[in-house]
Protein backbone atom coordinates (compact mmCIF):
# COMPACT_ATOMS: atom_id res chain seq x y z
CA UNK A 1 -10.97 4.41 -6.81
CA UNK A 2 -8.27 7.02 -5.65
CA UNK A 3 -6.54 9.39 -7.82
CA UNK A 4 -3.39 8.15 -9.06
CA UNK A 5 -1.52 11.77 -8.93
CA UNK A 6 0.92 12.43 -6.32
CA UNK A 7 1.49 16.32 -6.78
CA UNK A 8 -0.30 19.18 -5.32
CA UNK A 9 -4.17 20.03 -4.98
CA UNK A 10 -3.74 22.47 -7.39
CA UNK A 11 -2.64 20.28 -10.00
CA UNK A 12 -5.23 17.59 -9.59
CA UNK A 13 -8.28 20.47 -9.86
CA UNK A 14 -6.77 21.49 -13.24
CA UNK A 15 -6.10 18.15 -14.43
CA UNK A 16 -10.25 17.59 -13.50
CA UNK A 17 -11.29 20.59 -15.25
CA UNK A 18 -9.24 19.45 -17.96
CA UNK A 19 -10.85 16.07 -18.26
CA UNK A 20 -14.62 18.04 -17.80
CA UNK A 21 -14.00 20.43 -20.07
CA UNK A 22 -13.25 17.34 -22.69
CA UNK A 23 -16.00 15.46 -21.70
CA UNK A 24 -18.28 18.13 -22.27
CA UNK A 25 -16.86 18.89 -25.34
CA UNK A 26 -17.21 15.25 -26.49
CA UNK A 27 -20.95 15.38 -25.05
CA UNK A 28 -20.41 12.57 -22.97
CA UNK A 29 -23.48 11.59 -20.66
CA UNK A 30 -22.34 8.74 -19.54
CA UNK A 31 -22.20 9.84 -14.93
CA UNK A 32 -20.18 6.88 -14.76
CA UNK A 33 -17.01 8.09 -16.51
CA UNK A 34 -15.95 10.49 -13.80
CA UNK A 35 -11.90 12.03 -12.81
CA UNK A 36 -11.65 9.74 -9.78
CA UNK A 37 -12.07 6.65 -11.90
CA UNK A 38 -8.37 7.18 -13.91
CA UNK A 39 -5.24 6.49 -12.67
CA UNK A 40 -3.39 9.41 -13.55
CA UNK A 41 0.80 8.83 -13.23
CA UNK A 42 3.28 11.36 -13.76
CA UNK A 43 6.89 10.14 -14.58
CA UNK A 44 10.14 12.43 -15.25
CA UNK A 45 10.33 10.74 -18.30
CA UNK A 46 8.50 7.66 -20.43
CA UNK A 47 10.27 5.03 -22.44
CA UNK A 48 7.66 2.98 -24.13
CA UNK A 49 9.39 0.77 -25.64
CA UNK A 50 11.29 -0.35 -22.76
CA UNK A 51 8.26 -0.20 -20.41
CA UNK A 52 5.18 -0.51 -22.35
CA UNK A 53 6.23 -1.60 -25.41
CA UNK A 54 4.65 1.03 -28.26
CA UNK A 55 5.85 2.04 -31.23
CA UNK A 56 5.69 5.24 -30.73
CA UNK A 57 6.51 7.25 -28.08
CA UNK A 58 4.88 10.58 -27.00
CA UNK A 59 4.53 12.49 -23.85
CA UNK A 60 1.00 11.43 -23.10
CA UNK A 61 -0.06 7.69 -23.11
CA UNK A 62 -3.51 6.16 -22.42
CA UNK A 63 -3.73 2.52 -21.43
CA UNK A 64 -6.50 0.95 -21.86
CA UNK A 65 -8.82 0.75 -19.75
CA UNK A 66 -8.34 3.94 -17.37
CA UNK A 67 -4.67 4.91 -17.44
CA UNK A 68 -3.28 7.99 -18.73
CA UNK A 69 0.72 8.52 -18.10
CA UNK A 70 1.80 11.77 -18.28
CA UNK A 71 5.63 12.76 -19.33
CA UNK A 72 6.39 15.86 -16.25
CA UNK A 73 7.66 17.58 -19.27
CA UNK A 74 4.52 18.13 -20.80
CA UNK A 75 4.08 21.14 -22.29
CA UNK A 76 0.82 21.19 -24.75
CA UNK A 77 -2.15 21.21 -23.07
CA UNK A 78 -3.65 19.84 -26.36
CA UNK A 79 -1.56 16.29 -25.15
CA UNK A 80 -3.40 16.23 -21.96
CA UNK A 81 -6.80 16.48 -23.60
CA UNK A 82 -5.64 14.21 -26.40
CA UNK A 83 -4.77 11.64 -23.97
CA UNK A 84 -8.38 12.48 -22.21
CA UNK A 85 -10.40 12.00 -25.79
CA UNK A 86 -8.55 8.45 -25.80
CA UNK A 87 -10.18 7.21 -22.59
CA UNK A 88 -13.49 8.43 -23.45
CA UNK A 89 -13.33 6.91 -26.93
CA UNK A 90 -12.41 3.51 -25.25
CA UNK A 91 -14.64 3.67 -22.26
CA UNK A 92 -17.47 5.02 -24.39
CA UNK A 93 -17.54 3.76 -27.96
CA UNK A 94 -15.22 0.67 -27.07
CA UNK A 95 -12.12 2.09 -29.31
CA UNK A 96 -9.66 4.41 -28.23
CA UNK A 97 -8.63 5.59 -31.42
CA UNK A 98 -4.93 4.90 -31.63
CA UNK A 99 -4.42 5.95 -35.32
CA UNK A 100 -6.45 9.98 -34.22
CA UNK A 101 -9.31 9.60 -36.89
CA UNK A 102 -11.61 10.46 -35.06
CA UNK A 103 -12.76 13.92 -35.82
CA UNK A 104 -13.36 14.55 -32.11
CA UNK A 105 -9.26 15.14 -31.35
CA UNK A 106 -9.62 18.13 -33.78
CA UNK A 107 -12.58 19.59 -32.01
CA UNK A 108 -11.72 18.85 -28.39
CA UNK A 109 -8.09 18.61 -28.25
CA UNK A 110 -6.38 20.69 -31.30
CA UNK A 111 -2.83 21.15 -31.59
CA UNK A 112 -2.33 24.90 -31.47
């Protein structure tokens, strides 16, 4: 599957360390959950409620099962990775965690 990011090289290496760096936090083993695998989009702005129809509305959004929008005004890191602990949740354990209980977004994505 192709990458799903239409903005430069240097973007899409730090988004993939970014998604590494979570899944080695997370201890994932799994070689099948690799970067190329998501669809990535970046949008000047997301209205879930008019588009994907969520309650709430944030600047990161995984879909299940390998989509991660991404609001171009994204300014916490900690989203991006939040957004990455999601997908592995989901692809790995079969729940992505919608309601953050997991104690893994503290360890591998805190809010600073």
């Amino acid at each position: 599957p192709e990458i799903k990011v239409s903005v430069s090289p240097d973007l899409t290496g730090f988004l993939k360390e970014e998604f590494e760096r979570v899944k080695s936090c997370m201890e994932v083993q799994d070689s099948g959950l690799v970067f190329e695998a998501l669809r990535i989009e970046l949008k000047p702005a997301i209205d879930c409620s008019q588009e994907y129809s969520f309650q709430i509305c944030s600047v990161g959004i995984f879909i299940p099962p390998n989509t991660i929008l991404l609001d171009v005004r994204l300014s916490e890191i900690s989203t991006l990775r939040e957004e990455f602990v999601h997908y592995f949740l989901y692809s790995v354990w079969g729940n992505g965690d919608d309601a953050h209980q997991n104690p893994l977004f503290d360890k591998c994505a805190p809010h600073t």
